[in-house]
Protein backbone atom coordinates (compact mmCIF):
# COMPACT_ATOMS: atom_id res chain seq x y z
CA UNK A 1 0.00 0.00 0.00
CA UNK A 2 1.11 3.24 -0.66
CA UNK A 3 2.07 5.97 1.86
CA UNK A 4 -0.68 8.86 2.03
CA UNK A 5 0.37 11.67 0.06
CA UNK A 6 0.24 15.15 1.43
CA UNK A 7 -2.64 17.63 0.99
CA UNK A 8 -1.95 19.46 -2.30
CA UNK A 9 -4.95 21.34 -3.22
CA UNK A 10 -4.67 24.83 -3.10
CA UNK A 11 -8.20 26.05 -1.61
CA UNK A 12 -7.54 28.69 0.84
CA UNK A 13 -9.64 28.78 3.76
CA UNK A 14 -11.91 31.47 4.24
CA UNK A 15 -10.75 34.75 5.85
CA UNK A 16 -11.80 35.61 9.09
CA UNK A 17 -12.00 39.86 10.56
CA UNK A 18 -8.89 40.40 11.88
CA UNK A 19 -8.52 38.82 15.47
CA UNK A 20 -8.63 41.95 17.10
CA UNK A 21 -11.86 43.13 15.67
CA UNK A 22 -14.24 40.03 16.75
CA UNK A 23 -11.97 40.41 20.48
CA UNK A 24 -12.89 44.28 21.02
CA UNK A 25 -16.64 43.55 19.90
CA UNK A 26 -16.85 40.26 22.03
CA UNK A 27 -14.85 41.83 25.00
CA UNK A 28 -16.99 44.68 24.99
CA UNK A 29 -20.42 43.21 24.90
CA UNK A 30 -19.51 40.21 27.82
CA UNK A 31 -20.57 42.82 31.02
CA UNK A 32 -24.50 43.11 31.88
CA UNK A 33 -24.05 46.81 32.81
CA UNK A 34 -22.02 47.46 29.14
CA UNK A 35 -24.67 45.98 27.68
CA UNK A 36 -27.16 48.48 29.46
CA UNK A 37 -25.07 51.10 28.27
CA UNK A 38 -25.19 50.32 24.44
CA UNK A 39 -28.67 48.96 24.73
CA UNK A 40 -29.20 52.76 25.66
CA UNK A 41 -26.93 54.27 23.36
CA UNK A 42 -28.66 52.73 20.81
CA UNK A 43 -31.23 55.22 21.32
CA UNK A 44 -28.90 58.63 20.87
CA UNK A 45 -25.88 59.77 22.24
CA UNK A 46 -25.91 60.33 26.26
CA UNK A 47 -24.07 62.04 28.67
CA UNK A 48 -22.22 60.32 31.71
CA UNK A 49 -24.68 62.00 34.27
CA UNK A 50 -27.67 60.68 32.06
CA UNK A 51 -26.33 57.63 32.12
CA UNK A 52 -25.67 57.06 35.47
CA UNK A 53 -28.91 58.22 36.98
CA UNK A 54 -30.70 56.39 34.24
CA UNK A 55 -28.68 53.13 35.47
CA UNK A 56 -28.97 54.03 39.16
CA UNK A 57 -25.32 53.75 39.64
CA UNK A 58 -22.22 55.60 40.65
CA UNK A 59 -20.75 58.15 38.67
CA UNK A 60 -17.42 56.24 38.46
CA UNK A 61 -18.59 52.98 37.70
CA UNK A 62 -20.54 54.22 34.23
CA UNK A 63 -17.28 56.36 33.73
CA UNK A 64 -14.91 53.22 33.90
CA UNK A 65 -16.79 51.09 31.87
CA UNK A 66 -17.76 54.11 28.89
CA UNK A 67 -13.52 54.28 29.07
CA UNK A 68 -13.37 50.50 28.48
CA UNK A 69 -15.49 51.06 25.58
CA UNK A 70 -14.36 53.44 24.05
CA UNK A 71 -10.82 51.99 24.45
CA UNK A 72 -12.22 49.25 22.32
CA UNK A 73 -13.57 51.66 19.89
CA UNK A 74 -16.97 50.34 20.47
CA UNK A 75 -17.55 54.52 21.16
CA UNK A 76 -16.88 58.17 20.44
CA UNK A 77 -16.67 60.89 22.74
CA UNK A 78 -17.41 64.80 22.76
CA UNK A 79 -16.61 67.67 25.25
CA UNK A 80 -19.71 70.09 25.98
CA UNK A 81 -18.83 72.23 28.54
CA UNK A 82 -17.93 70.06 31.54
CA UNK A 83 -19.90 67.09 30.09
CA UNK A 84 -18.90 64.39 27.93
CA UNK A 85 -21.16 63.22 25.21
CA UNK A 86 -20.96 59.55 24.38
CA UNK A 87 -22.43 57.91 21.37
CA UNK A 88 -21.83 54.05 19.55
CA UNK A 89 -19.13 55.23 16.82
CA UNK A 90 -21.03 56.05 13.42
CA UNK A 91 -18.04 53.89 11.57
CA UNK A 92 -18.85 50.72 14.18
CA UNK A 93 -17.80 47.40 13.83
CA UNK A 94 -20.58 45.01 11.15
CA UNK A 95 -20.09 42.59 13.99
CA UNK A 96 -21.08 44.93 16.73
CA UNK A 97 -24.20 45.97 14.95
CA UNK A 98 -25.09 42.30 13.81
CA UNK A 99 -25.08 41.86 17.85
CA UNK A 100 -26.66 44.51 19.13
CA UNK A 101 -29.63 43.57 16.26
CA UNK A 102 -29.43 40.36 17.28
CA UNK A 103 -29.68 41.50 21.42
CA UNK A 104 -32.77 43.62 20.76
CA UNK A 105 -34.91 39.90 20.47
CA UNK A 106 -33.54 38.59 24.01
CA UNK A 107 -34.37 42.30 25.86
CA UNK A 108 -37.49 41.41 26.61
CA UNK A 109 -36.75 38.86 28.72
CA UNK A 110 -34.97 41.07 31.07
CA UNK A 111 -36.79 43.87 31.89
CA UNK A 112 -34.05 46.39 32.97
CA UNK A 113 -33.76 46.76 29.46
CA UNK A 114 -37.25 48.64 28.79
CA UNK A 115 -37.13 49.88 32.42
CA UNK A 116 -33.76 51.89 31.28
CA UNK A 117 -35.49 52.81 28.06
CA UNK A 118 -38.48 54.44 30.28
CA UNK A 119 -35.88 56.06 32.74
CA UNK A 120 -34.13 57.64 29.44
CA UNK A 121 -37.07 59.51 28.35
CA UNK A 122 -38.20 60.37 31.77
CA UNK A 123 -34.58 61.94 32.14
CA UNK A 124 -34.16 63.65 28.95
CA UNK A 125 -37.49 65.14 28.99
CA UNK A 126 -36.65 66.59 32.64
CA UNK A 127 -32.85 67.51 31.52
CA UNK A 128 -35.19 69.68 28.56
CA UNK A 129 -36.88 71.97 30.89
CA UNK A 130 -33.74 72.37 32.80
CA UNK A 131 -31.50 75.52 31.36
CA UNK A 132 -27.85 74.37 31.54
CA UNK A 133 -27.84 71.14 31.22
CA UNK A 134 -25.99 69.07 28.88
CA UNK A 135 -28.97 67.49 27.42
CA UNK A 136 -28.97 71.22 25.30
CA UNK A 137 -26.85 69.51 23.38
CA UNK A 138 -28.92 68.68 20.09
CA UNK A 139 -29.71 64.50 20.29
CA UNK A 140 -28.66 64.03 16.58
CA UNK A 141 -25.33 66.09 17.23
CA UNK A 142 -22.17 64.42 15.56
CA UNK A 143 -19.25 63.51 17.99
C-alpha cells in the first residue's frame, strides 16, 4: 500500500475579521451593565450623568466602563462644557451591529432593558426643561 500523500490542493480557507476586531466587539459586549449602556446608546448619544442616573449607579462605575469602551472603539466621545457626550461610533464594527440587532430579540426577557429605556425619556425630557444642562446639546449632534 502506498504511503498517504500530502494535501496538495490549493483552496484557501476562508478569511476571518482580523482577530482583534471580533476580540474588542466580544470583550466589549460580555458585562450586563455594558450591555445596558449600548442597549441605551442605541437610542442617541448620552451624557455620563444621564447615564448614570438612568442606570442608578455611581458616577465612576458608568465612567470606567464608557472608558473601556471606548478603548475598544466600540464609542466616540465629545466635550460640551464640563460634560462628555458619548455615542456608539457612526463607523462601528458590522459585527457589533449584527449583535446589538441580534440582542434587541432577548431584551425582553430582562426587563431592565425597557425599564432603562423608560428612565431615558423620563430623564431627557426633565434635563429639557432644565436651562444648563448638557442634554442642550442637540440629540442628533455628531461627535
Amino acid at each position: 500500500m502506498a504511503p498517504a500523500s500530502p494535501r496538495t490542493d490549493t483552496a484557501q480557507a476562508p478569511t476571518a475579521p482580523p482577530e482583534g476586531a471580533w476580540r474588542r466587539v466580544y470583550k466589549g459586549l460580555c458585562d450586563a451593565q455594558r450591555l445596558r449602556i449600548l442597549h441605551l446608546l442605541r437610542a442617541g448619544p448620552l451624557c455620563v450623568c444621564h447615564l448614570t442616573e438612568i442606570l442608578g449607579t455611581h458616577q465612576v462605575q458608568v465612567s470606567k466602563q464608557l472608558r473601556y469602551m471606548r478603548d475598544l472603539g466600540l464609542l466616540s466621545v465629545r466635550r460640551h462644557a464640563q460634560w462628555r457626550i458619548y455615542r456608539i461610533r457612526e463607523d462601528s464594527s458590522p459585527l457589533l451591529e449584527a449583535n446589538l440587532r441580534c440582542l434587541e430579540d432577548c431584551y425582553g426577557e430582562d426587563l431592565r432593558f425597557a425599564e432603562d429605556l423608560r428612565r431615558r425619556d423620563e430623564v431627557l425630557f426633565r434635563a429639557n426643561d432644565e436651562e444648563g444642562d448638557c442634554s442642550v446639546v442637540p440629540r442628533d449632534a455628531p461627535p
